[in-house]
Protein backbone atom coordinates (compact mmCIF):
# COMPACT_ATOMS: atom_id res chain seq x y z
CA UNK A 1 200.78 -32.55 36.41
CA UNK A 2 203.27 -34.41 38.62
CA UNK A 3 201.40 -36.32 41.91
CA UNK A 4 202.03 -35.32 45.26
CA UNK A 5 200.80 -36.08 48.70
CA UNK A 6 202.35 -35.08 51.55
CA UNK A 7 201.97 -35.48 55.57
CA UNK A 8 202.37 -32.07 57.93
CA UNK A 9 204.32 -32.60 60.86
CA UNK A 10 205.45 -30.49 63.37
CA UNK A 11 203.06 -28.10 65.44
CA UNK A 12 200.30 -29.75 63.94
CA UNK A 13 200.79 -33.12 65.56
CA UNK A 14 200.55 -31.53 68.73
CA UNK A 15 197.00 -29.66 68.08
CA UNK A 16 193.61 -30.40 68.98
CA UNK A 17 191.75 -29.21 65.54
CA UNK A 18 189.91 -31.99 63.39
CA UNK A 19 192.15 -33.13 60.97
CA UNK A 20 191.93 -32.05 57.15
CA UNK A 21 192.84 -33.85 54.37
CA UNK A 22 193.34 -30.65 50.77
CA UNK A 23 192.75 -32.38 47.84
CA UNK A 24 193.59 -30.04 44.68
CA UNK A 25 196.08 -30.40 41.66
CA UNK A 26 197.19 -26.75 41.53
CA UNK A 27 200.37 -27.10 44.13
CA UNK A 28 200.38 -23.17 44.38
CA UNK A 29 196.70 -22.65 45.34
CA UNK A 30 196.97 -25.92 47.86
CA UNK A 31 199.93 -24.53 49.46
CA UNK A 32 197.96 -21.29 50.01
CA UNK A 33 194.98 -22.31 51.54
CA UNK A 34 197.33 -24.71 53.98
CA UNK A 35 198.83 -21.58 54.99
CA UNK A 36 195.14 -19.96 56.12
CA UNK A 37 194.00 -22.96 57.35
CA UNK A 38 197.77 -23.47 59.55
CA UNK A 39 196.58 -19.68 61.33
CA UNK A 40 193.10 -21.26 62.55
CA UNK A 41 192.60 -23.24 65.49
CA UNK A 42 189.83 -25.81 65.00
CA UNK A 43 191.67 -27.67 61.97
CA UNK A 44 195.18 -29.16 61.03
CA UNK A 45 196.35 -30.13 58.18
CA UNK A 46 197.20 -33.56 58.16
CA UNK A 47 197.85 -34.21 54.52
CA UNK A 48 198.06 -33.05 50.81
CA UNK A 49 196.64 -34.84 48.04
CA UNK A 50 197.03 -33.64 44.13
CA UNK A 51 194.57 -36.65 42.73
CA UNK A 52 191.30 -39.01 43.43
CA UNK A 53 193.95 -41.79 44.21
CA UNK A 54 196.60 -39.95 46.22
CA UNK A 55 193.29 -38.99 48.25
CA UNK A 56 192.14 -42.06 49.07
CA UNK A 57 195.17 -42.96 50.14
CA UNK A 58 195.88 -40.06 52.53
CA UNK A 59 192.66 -40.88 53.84
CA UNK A 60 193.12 -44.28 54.75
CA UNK A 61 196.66 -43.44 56.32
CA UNK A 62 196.25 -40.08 57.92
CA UNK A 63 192.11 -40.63 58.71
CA UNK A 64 191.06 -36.87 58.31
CA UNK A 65 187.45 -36.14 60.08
CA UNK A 66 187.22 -32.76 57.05
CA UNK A 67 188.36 -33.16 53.77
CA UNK A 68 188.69 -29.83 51.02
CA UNK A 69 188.41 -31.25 48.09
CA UNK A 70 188.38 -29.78 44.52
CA UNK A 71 185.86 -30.86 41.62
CA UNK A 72 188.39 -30.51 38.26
CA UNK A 73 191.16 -32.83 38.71
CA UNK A 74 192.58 -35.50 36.35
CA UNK A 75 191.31 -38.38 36.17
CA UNK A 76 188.28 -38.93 38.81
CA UNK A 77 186.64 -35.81 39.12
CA UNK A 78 185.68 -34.30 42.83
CA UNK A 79 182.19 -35.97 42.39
CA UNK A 80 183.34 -39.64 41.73
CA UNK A 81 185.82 -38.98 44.60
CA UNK A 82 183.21 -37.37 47.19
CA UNK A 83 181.42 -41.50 46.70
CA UNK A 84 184.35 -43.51 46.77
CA UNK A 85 185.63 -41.77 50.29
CA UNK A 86 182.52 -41.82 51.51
CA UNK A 87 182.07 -45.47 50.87
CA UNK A 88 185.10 -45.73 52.75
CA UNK A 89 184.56 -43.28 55.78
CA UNK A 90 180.87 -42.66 55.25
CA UNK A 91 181.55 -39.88 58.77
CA UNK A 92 183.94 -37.97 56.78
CA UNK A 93 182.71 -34.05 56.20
CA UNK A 94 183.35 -33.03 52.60
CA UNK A 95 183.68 -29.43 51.66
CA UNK A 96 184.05 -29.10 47.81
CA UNK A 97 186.14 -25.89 46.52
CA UNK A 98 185.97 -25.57 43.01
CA UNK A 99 186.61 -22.42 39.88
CA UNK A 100 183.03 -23.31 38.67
CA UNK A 101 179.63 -21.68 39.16
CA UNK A 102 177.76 -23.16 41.62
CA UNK A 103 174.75 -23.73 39.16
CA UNK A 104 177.49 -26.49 37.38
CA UNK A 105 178.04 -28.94 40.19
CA UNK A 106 176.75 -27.63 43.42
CA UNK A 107 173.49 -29.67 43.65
CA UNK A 108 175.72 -32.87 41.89
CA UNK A 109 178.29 -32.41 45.05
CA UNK A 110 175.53 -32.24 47.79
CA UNK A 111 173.66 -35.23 46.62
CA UNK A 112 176.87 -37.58 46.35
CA UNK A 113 177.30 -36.81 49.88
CA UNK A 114 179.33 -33.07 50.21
CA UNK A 115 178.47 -31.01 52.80
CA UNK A 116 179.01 -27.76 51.24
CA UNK A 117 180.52 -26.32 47.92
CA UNK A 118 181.93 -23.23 47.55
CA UNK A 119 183.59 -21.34 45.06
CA UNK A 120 187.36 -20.10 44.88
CA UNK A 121 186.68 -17.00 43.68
CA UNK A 122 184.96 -15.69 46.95
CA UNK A 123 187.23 -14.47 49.54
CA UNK A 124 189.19 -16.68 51.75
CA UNK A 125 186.92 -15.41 54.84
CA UNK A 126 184.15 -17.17 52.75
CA UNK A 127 185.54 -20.26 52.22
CA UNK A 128 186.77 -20.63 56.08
CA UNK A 129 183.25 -19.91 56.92
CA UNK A 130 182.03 -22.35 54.59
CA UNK A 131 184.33 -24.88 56.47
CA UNK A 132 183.28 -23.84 60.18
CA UNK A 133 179.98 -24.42 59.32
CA UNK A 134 180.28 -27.79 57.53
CA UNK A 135 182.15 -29.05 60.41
CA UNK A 136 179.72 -27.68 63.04
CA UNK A 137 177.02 -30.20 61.16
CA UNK A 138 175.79 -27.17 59.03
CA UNK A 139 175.00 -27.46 54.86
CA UNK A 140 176.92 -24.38 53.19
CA UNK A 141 176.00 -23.06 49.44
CA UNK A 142 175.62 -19.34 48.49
CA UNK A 143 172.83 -17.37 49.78
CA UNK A 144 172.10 -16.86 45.92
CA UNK A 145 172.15 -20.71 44.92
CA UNK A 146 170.02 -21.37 48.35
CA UNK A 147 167.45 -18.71 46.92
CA UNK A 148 167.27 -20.45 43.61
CA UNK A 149 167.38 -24.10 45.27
CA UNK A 150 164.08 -22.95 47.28
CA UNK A 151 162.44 -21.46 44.18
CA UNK A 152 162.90 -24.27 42.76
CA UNK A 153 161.23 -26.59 45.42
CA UNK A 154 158.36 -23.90 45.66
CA UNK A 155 158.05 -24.38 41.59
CA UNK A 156 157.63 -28.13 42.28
CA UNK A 157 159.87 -29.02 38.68
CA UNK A 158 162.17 -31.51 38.96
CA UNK A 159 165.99 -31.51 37.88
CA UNK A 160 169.30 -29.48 38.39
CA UNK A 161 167.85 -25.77 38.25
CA UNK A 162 165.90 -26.99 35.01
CA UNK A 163 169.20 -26.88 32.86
CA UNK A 164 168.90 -29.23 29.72
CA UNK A 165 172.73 -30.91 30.83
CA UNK A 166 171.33 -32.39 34.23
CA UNK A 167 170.88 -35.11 32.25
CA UNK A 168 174.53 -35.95 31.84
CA UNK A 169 176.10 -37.92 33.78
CA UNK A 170 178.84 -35.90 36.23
CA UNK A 171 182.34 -36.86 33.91
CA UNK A 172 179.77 -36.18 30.23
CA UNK A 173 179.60 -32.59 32.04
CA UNK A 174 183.51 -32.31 32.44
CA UNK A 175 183.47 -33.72 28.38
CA UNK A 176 181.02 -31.32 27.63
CA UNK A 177 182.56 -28.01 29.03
CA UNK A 178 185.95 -28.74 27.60
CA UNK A 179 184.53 -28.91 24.12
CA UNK A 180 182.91 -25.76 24.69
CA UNK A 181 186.54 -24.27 25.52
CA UNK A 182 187.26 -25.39 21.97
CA UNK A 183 189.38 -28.48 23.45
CA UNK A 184 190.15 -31.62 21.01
CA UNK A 185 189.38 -34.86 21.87
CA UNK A 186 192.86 -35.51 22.17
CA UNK A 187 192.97 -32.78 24.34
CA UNK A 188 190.24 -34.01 26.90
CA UNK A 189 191.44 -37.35 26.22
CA UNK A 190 195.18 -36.13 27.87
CA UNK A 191 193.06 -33.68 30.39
CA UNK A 192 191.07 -36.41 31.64
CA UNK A 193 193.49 -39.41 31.69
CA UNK A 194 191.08 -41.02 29.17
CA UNK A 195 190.85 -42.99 25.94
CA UNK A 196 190.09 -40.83 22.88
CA UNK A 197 187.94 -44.08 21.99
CA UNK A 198 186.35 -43.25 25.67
CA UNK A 199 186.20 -39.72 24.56
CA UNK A 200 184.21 -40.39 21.58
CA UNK A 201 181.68 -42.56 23.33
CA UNK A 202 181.27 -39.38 26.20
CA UNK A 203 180.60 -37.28 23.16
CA UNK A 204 178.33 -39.72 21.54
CA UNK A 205 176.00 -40.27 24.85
CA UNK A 206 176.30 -36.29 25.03
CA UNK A 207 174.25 -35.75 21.77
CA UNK A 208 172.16 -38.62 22.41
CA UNK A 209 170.87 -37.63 25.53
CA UNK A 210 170.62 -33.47 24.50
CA UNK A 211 168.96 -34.74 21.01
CA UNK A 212 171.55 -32.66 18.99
CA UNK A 213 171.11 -34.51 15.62
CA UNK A 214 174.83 -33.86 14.41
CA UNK A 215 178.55 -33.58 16.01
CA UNK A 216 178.78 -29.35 14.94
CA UNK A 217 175.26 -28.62 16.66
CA UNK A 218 176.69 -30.63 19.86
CA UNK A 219 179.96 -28.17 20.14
CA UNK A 220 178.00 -24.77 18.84
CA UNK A 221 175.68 -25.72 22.12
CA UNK A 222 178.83 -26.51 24.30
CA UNK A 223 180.75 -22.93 23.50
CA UNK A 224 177.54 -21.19 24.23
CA UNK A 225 176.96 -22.90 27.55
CA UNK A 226 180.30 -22.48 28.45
CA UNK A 227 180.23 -18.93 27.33
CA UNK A 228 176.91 -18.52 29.38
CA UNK A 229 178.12 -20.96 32.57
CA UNK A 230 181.52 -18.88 33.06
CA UNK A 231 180.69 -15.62 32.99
């Protein structure tokens, strides 16, 4: 995937909308939701960002108050980039867009600092909503992951909706779900912009910390989760 970043000129110089920073490697889906978000009137586009470091440095240029930011990209994930930025520009509103289930990385995106995470699968009226109401101070999830968030509280247990992977660290996830799409290490390895040695020791940690005693019981766990998560 080539990098890009890119500044919007023109009409948008000349709004009065808080300025947006899209982070997201797919260039067709970025240049679609610029197009929605060119027809509203409380946000421009400042800049484009296809990675965690083309992001950070759009930010520091083009100082966005709202930043859409995916949660799969290679190298740093959405997660690790959500705490960097925010280290940076701790008043910056975060809205994280992503192709996973909420249950995945909704609660892991709200407690690194995002202000709302929604998924691209809902209609684009969703996801504009989601980012009204982020920027008007709000917290947006799903009215279904809000319901299971407050069960949860009520239940008084502790973790990520009781799922035995909260205890993996945000990039063991990633590791984790690409083996259950039957991905080599090599594969992740190239996905991620990783070692395969760093690979192996993600993998390793992995079946430590879900007690799997063996390597095959590790992946048979991932493609059911997977098969479970995504569907």
């Amino acid at each position: 995937m080539s990098t890009h970043t890119q500044t919007i000129s023109g009409s948008a110089a000349t709004a009065t909308g808080k300025r947006l920073l899209v982070v997201d490697d797919h260039p067709i889906f970025r240049h679609g939701i610029c197009q929605v978000l060119s027809l509203m009137n409380d946000v421009v586009v400042c800049a484009e960002a296809s990675n965690a470091q083309l992001a950070l440095e759009a930010m520091r240029v083009h100082k966005p108050e709202v930043a859409l930011i995916d949660v799969s990209m290679p190298g740093t994930n959405g997660i690790e980039l959500i705490k960097h930025m925010l280290a940076e520009q701790p008043s910056l509103i975060i809205l994280i867009i992503s192709m996973h289930d909420e249950s995945l990385y909704a609660l892991r995106a709200l407690r690194a600092g995002a202000k709302g995470y929604v998924m691209k699968q809902q209609a684009m009226e969703n996801i504009l909503a989601a980012l009204r109401k982020v920027m008007a101070g709000g917290i947006y999830v799903s009215p279904l992951f809000t319901e299971k968030l407050i069960f949860k509280a009520i239940q008084g247990s502790e973790g990520d909706l009781g799922s035995p992977v909260d205890k993996l660290s945000d990039r063991e996830l990633e590791v984790l779900q690409l083996f259950g799409r039957d991905k080599t290490t090599r594969e992740i390895a190239e996905a991620l912009h990783l070692s395969v040695k760093t690979v192996e020791t993600h993998r390793m940690h992995i079946k430590e910390k879900l007690g799997f005693k063996d390597a095959e019981e590790m992946m048979k766990f991932a493609i059911e989760w997977v098969a479970v998560s995504e569907h």
